[in-house]
C-alpha atoms as a PDB file:
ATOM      1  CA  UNK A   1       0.000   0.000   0.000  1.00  0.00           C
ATOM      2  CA  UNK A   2       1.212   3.189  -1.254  1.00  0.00           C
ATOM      3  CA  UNK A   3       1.551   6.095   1.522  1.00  0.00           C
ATOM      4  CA  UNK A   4       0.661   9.780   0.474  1.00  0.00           C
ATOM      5  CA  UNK A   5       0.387  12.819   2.081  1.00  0.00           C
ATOM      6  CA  UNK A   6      -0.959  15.792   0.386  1.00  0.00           C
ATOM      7  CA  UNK A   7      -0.890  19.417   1.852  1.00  0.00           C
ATOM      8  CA  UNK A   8      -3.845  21.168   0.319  1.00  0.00           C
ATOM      9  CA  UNK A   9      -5.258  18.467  -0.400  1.00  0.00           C
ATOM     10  CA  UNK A  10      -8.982  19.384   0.484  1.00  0.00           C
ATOM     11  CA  UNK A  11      -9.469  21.322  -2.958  1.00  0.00           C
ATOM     12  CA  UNK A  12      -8.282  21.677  -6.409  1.00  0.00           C
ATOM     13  CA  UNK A  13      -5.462  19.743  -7.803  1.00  0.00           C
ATOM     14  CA  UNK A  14      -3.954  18.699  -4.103  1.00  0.00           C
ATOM     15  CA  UNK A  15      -7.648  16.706  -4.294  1.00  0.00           C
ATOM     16  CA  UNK A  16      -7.794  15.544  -7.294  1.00  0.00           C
ATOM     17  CA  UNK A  17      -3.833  13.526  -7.032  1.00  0.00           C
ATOM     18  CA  UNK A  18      -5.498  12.291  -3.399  1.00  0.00           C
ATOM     19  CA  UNK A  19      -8.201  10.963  -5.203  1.00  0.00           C
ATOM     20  CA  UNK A  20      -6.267   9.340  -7.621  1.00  0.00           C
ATOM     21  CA  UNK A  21      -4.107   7.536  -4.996  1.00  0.00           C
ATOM     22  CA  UNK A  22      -7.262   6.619  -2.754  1.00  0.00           C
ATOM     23  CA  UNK A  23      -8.603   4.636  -5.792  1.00  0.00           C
ATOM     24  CA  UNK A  24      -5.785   2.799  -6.056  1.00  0.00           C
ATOM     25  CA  UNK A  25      -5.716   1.603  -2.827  1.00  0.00           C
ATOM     26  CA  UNK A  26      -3.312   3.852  -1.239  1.00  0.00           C
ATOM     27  CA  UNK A  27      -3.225   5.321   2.068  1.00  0.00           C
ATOM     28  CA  UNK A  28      -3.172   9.035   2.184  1.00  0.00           C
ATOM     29  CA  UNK A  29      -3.689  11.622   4.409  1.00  0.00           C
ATOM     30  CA  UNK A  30      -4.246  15.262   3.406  1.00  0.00           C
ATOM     31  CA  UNK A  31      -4.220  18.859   5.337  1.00  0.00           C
ATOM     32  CA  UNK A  32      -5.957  21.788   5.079  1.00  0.00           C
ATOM     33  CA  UNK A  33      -7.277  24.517   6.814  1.00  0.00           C
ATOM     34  CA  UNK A  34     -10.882  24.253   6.788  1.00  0.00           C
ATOM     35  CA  UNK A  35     -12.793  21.155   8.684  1.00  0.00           C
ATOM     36  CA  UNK A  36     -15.743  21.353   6.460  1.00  0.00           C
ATOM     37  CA  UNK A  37     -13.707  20.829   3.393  1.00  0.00           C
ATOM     38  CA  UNK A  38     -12.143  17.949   5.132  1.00  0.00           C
ATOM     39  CA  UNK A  39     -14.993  16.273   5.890  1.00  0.00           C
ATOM     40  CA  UNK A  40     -16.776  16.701   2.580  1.00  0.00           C
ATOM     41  CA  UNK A  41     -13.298  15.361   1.494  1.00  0.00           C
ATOM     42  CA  UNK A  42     -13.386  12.505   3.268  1.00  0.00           C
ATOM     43  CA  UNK A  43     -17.196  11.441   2.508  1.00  0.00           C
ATOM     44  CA  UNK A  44     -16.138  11.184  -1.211  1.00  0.00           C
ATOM     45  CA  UNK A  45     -13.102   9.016   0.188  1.00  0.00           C
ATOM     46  CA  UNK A  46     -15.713   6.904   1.595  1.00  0.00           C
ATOM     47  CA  UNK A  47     -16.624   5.169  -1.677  1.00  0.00           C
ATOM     48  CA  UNK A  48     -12.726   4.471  -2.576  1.00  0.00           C
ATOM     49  CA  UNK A  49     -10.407   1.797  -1.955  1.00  0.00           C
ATOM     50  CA  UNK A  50      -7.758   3.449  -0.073  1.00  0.00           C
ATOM     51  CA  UNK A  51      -7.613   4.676   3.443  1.00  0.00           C
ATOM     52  CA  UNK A  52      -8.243   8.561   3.799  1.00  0.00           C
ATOM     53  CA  UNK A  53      -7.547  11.021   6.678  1.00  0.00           C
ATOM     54  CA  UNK A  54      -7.791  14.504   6.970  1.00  0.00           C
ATOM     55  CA  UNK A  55      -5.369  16.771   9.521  1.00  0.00           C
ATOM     56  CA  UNK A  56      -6.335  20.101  10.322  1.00  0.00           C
ATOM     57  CA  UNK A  57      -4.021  22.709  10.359  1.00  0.00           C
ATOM     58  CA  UNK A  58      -2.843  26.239   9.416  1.00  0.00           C
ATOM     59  CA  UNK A  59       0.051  26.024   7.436  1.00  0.00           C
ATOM     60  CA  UNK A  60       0.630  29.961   7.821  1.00  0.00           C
ATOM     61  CA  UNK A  61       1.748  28.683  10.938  1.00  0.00           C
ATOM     62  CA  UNK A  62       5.742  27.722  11.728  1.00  0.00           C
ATOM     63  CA  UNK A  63       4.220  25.798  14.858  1.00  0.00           C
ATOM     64  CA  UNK A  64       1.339  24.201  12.778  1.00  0.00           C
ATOM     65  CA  UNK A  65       3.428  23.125  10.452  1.00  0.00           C
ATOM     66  CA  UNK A  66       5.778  21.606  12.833  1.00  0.00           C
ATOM     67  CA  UNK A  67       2.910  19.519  14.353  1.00  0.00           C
ATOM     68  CA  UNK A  68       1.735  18.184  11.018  1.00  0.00           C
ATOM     69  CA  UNK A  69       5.393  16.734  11.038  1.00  0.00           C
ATOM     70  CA  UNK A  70       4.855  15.515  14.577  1.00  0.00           C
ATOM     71  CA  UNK A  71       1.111  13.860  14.178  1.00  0.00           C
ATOM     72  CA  UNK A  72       2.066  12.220  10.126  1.00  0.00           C
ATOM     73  CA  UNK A  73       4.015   9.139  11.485  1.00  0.00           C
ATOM     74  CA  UNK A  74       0.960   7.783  13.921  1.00  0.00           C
ATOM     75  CA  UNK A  75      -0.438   7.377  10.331  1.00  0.00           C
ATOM     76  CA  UNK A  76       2.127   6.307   8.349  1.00  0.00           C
ATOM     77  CA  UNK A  77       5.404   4.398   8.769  1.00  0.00           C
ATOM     78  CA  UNK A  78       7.218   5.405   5.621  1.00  0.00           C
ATOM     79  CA  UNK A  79       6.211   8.194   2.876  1.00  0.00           C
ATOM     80  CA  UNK A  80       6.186   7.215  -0.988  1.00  0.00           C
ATOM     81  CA  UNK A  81       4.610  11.001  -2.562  1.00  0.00           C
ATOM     82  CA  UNK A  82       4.618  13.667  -0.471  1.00  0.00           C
ATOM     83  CA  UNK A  83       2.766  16.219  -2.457  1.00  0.00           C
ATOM     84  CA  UNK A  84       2.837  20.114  -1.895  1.00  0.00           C
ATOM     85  CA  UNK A  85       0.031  22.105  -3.425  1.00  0.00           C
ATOM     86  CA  UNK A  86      -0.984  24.676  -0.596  1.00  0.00           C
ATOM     87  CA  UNK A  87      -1.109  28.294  -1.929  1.00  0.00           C
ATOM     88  CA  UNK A  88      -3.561  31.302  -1.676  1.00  0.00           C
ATOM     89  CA  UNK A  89      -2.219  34.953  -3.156  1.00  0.00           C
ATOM     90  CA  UNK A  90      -2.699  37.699  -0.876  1.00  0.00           C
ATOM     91  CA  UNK A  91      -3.703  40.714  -2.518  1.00  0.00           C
ATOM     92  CA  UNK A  92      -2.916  42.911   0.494  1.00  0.00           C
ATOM     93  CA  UNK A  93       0.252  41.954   2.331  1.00  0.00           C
ATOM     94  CA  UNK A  94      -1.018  39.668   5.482  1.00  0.00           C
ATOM     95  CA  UNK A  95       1.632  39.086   7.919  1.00  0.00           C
ATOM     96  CA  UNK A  96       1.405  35.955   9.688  1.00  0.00           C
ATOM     97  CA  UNK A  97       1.116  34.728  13.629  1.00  0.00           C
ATOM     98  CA  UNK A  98       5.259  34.299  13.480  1.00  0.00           C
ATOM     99  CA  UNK A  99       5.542  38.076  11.785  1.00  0.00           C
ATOM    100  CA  UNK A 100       6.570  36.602   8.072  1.00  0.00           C
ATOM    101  CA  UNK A 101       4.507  38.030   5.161  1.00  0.00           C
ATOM    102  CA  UNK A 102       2.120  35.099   3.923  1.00  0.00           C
ATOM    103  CA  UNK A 103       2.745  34.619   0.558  1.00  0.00           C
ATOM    104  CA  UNK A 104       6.283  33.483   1.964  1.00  0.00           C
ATOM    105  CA  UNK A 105       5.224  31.589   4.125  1.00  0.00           C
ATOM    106  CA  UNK A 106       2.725  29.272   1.948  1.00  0.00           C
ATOM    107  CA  UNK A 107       4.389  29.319  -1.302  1.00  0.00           C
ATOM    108  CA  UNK A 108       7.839  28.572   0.376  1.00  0.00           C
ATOM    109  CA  UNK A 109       8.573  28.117   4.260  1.00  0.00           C
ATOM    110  CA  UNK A 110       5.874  25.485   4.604  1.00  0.00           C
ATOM    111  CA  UNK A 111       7.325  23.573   1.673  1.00  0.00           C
ATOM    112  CA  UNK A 112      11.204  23.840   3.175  1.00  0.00           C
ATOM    113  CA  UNK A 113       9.194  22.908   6.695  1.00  0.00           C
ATOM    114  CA  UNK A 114       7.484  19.675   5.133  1.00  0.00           C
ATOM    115  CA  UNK A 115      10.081  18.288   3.053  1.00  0.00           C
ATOM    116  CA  UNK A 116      13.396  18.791   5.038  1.00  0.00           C
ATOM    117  CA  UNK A 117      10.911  17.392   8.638  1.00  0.00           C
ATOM    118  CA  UNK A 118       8.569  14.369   6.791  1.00  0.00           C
ATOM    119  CA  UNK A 119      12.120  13.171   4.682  1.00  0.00           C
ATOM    120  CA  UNK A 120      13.045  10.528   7.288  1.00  0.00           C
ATOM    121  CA  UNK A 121       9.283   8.601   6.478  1.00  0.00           C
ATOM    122  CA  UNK A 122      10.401   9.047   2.654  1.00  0.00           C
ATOM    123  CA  UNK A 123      13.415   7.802   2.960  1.00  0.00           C
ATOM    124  CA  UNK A 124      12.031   4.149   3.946  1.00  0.00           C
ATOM    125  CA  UNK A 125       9.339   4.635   1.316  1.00  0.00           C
ATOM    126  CA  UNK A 126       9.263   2.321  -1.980  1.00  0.00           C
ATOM    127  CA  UNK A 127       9.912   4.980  -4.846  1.00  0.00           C
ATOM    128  CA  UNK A 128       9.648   8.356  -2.466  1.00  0.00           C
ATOM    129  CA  UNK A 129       9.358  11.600  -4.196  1.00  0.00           C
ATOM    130  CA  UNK A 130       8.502  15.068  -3.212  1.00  0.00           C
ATOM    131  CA  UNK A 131       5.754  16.699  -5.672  1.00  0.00           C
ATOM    132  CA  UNK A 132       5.765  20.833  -5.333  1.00  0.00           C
ATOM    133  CA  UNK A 133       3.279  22.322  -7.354  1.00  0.00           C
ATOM    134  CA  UNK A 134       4.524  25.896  -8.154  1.00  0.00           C
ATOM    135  CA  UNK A 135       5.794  27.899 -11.193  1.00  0.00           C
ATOM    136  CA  UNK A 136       9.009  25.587 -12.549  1.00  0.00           C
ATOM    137  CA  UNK A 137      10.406  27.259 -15.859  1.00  0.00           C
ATOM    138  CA  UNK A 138       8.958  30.454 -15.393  1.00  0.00           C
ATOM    139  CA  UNK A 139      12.040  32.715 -15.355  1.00  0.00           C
ATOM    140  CA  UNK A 140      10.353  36.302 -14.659  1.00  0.00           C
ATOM    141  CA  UNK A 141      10.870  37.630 -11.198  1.00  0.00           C
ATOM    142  CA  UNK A 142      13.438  36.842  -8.349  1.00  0.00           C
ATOM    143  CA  UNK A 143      13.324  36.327  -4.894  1.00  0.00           C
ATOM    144  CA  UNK A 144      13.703  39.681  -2.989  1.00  0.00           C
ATOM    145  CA  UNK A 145      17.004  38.687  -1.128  1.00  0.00           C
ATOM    146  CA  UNK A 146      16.810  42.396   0.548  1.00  0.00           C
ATOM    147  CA  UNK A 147      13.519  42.082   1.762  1.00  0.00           C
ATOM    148  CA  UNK A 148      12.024  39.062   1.926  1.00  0.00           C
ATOM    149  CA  UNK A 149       9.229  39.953   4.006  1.00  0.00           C
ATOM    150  CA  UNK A 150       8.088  42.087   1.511  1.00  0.00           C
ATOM    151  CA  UNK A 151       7.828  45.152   4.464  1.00  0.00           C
ATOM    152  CA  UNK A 152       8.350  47.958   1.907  1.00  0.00           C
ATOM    153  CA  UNK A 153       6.410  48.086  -1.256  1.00  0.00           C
ATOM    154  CA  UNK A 154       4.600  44.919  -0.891  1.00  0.00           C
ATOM    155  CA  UNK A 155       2.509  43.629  -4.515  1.00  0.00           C
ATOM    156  CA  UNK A 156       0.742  40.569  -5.313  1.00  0.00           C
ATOM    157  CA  UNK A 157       2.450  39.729  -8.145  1.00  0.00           C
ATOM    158  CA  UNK A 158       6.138  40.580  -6.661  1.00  0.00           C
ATOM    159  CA  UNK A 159       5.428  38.567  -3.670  1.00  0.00           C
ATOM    160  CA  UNK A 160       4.213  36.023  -5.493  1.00  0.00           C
ATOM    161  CA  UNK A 161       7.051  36.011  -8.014  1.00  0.00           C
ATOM    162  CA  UNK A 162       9.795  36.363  -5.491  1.00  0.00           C
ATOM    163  CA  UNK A 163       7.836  33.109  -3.896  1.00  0.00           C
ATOM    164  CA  UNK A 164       7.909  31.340  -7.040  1.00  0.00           C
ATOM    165  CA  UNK A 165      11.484  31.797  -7.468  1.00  0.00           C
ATOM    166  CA  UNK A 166      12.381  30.775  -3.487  1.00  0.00           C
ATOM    167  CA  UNK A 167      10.436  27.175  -4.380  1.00  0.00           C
ATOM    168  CA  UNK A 168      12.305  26.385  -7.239  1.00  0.00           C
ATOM    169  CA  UNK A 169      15.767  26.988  -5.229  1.00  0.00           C
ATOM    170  CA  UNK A 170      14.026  24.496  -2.338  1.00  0.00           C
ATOM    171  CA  UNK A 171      14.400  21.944  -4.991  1.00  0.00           C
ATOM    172  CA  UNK A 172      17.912  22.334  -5.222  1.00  0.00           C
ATOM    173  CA  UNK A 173      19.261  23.216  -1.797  1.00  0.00           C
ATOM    174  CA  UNK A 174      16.736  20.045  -0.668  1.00  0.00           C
ATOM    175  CA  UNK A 175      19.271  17.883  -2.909  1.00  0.00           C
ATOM    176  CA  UNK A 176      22.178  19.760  -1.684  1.00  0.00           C
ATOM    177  CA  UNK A 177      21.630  18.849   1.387  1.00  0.00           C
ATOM    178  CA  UNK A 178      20.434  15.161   0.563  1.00  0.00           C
ATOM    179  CA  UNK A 179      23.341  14.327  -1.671  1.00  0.00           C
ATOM    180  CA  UNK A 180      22.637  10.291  -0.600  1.00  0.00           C
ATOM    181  CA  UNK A 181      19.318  10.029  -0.119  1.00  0.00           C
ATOM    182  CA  UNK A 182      16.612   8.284  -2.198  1.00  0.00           C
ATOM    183  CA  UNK A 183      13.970  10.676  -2.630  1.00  0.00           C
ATOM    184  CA  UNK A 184      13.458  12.834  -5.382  1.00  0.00           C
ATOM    185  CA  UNK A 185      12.258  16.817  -5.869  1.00  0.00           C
ATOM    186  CA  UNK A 186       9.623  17.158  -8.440  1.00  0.00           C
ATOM    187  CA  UNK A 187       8.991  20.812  -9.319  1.00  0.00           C
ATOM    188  CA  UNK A 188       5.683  21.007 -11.751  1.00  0.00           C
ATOM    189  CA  UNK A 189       4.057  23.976 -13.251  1.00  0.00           C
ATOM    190  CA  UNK A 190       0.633  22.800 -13.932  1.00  0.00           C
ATOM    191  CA  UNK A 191      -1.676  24.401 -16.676  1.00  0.00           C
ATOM    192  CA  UNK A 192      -3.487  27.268 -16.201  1.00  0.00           C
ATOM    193  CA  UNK A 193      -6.188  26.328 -13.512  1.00  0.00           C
ATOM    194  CA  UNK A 194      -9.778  26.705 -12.054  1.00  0.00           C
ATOM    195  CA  UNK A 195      -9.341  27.778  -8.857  1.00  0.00           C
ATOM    196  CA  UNK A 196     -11.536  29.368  -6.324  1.00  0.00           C
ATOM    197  CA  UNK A 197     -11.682  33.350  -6.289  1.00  0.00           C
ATOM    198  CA  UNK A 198     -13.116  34.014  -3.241  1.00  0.00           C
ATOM    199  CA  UNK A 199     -10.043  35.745  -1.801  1.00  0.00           C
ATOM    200  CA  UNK A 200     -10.035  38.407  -4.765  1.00  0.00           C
ATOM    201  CA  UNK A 201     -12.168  41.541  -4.447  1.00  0.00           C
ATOM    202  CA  UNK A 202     -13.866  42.603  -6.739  1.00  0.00           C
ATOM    203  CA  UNK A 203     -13.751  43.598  -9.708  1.00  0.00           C
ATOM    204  CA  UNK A 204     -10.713  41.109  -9.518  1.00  0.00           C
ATOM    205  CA  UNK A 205     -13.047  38.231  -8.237  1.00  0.00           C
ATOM    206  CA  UNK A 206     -15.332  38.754 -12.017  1.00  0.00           C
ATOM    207  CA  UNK A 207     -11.855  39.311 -14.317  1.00  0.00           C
ATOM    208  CA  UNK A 208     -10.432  35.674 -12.665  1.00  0.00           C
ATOM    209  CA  UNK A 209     -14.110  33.853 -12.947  1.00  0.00           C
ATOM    210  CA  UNK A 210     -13.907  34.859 -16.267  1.00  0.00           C
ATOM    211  CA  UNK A 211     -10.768  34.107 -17.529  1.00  0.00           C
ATOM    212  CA  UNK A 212     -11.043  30.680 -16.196  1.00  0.00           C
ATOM    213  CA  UNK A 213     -14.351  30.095 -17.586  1.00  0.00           C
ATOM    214  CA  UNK A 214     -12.552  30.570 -20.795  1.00  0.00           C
ATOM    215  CA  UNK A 215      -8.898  29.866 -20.770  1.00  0.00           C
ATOM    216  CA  UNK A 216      -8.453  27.619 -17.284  1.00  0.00           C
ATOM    217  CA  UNK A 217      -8.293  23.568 -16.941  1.00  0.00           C
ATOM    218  CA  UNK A 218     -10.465  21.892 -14.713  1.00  0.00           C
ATOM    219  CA  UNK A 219      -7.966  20.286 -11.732  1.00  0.00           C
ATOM    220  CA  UNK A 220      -8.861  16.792 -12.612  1.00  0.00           C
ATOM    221  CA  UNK A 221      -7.266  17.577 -15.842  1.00  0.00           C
ATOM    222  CA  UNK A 222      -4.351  19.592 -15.280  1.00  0.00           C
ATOM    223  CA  UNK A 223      -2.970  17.211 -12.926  1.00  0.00           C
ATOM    224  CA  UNK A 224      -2.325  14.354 -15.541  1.00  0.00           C
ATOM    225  CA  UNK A 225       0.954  15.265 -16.067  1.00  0.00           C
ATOM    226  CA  UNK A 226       1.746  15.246 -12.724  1.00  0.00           C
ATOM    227  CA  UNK A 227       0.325  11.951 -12.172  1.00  0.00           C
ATOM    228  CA  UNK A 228       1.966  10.258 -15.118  1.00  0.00           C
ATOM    229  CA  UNK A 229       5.485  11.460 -13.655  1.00  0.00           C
ATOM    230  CA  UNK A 230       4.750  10.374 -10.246  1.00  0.00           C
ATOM    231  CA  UNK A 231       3.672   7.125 -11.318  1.00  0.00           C
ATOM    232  CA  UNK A 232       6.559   6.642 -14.154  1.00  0.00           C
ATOM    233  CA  UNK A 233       9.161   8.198 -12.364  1.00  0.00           C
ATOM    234  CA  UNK A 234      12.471   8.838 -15.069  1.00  0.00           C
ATOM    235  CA  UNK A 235      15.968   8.646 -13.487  1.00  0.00           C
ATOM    236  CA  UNK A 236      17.228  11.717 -12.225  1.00  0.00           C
ATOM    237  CA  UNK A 237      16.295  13.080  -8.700  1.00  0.00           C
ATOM    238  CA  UNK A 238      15.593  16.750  -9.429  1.00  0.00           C
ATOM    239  CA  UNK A 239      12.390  16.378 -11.885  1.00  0.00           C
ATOM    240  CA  UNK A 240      11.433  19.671 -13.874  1.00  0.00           C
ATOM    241  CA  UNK A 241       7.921  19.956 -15.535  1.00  0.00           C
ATOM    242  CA  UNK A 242       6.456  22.954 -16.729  1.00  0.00           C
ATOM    243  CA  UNK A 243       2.656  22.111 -18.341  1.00  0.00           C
ATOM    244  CA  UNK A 244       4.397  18.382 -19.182  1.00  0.00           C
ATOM    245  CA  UNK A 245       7.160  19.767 -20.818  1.00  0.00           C
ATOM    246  CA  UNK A 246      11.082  18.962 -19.138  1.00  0.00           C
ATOM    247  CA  UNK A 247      12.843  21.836 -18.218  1.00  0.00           C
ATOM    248  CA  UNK A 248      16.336  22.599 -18.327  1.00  0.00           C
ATOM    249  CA  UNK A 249      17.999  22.743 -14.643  1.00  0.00           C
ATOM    250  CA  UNK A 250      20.988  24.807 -15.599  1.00  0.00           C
ATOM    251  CA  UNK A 251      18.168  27.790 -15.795  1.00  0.00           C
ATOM    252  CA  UNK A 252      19.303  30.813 -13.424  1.00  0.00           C
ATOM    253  CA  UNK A 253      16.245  29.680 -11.338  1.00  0.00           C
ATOM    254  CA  UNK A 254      18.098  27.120 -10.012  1.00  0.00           C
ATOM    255  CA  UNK A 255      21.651  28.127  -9.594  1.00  0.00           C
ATOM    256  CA  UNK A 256      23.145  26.277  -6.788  1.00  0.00           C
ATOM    257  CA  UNK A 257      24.616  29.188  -5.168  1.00  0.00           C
ATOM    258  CA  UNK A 258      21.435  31.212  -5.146  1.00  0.00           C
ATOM    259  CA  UNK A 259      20.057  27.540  -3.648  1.00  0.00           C
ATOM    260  CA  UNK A 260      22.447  27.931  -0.833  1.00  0.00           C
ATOM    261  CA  UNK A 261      22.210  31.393   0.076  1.00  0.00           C
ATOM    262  CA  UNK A 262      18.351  30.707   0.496  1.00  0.00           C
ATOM    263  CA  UNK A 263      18.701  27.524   3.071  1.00  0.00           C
ATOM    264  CA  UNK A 264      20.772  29.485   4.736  1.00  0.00           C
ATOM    265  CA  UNK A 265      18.478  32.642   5.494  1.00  0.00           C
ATOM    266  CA  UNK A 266      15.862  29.950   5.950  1.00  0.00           C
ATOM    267  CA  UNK A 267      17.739  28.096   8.944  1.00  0.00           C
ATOM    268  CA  UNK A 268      18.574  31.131  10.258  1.00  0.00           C
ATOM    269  CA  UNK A 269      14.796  32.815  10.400  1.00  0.00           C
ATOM    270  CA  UNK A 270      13.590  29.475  11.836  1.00  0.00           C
END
């Protein structure tokens, strides 16, 4: 029995790869923020063959984040996927319990959080891989080395760039720093998505309805890609996708000494 944990996996594509792994038997366990998803979540789960649970928890939160790491082993002894797909834009900056801007914190300190504290379970997993769901390939944007908090000039679409760009070094300094291990980064950038819009304000909230109504993928689709890597898994252990296509590691997004610089702010701030 495969063992899967997915964070965000109460909506949108974190769902639909929990789905696919609960109908093939698997035992996974996803987290999210909001019971009510969870337990509509887990009434669809019902009618599957695998073996679902649901874990609350805020995942804006250093401390929740830590106990996720603490409460995942009563569930499962080893990890095979663990899948990261939590992410909500913040249109006006929202500093968290722990004093980091959000977007940060979801896009990229949960991710470090998860994958560097749930790698001893993947280690004694069968094929174990880490799936992050983000924006691999795109080159635009940087992370904002002199102000990572975002405390001056804060934008949605900086914030969320500079995020973009932090996730894609967490796949390299994650291999850095497990030059012997077994498990291997997967960094995906799905299609264009429906996704809820509740956050936006309007007129935002009508512009994204609409766009998606026209242009985006439902989440069952645009995680077949995904899915076909994670099942088929090819040889090396950092694994680029951007909309199925490979992309080239040696892109500036992932220079090694960028990767290093940004563990090392990251052990230091936590």
């Amino acid at each position: 029995m495969k063992n899967v944990v997915v964070a965000g996996g109460t909506t949108g594509m974190g769902r639909e790869i929990a789905l696919h792994y609960l109908r093939r038997g698997a035992r996974v366990t996803v987290i999210g923020s909001t019971p009510s998803r969870g337990e509509l979540f887990l009434r669809e789960a019902d009618a599957l063959d695998g073996e679902a649970a649901y874990l609350q928890a805020d995942l804006l939160s250093i401390a929740e984040n830590y106990r996720v790491i603490k409460e995942v082993p009563a569930r499962h002894e080893a990890l095979d996927a663990l899948v990261l797909t939590a992410m909500l834009p913040f249109v006006k900056r929202r500093e968290t319990v722990d004093g980091l801007e959000g977007t940060f914190m979801l896009y990229y300190l949960s991710r470090f959080i998860l994958s560097y504290g749930l790698t001893d379970l993947l280690e004694r997993g069968e094929t174990p891989i880490i799936t992050n769901l983000g924006a691999t390939g795109i080159t635009k944007g940087a992370v904002n080395w002199d102000d990572l908090q975002f405390t001056k000039g804060y934008g949605t679409v900086p914030a969320t760039m500079s995020g973009g760009r932090a996730n894609d070094l967490l796949a390299v300094h994650y291999l850095q720093n497990h030059p012997d291990g077994r498990t291997k980064y997967f960094g995906v950038q799905p299609p264009y998505t429906k996704s809820g819009t509740n956050h936006l304000p309007q007129p935002l909230r009508t512009v994204a309805r609409v766009s998606a109504a026209l242009f985006a993928k439902p989440p069952a689709e645009s995680v077949r890609d995904t899915l076909a890597v994670m099942d088929d898994q090819p040889d090396e252990r950092l694994i680029l996708r951007a909309v199925g296509v490979p992309v080239d590691p040696a892109l500036k997004t992932f220079d090694p000494d960028d990767a290093k610089r940004l563990y090392e702010l990251t052990v230091d701030l936590i």
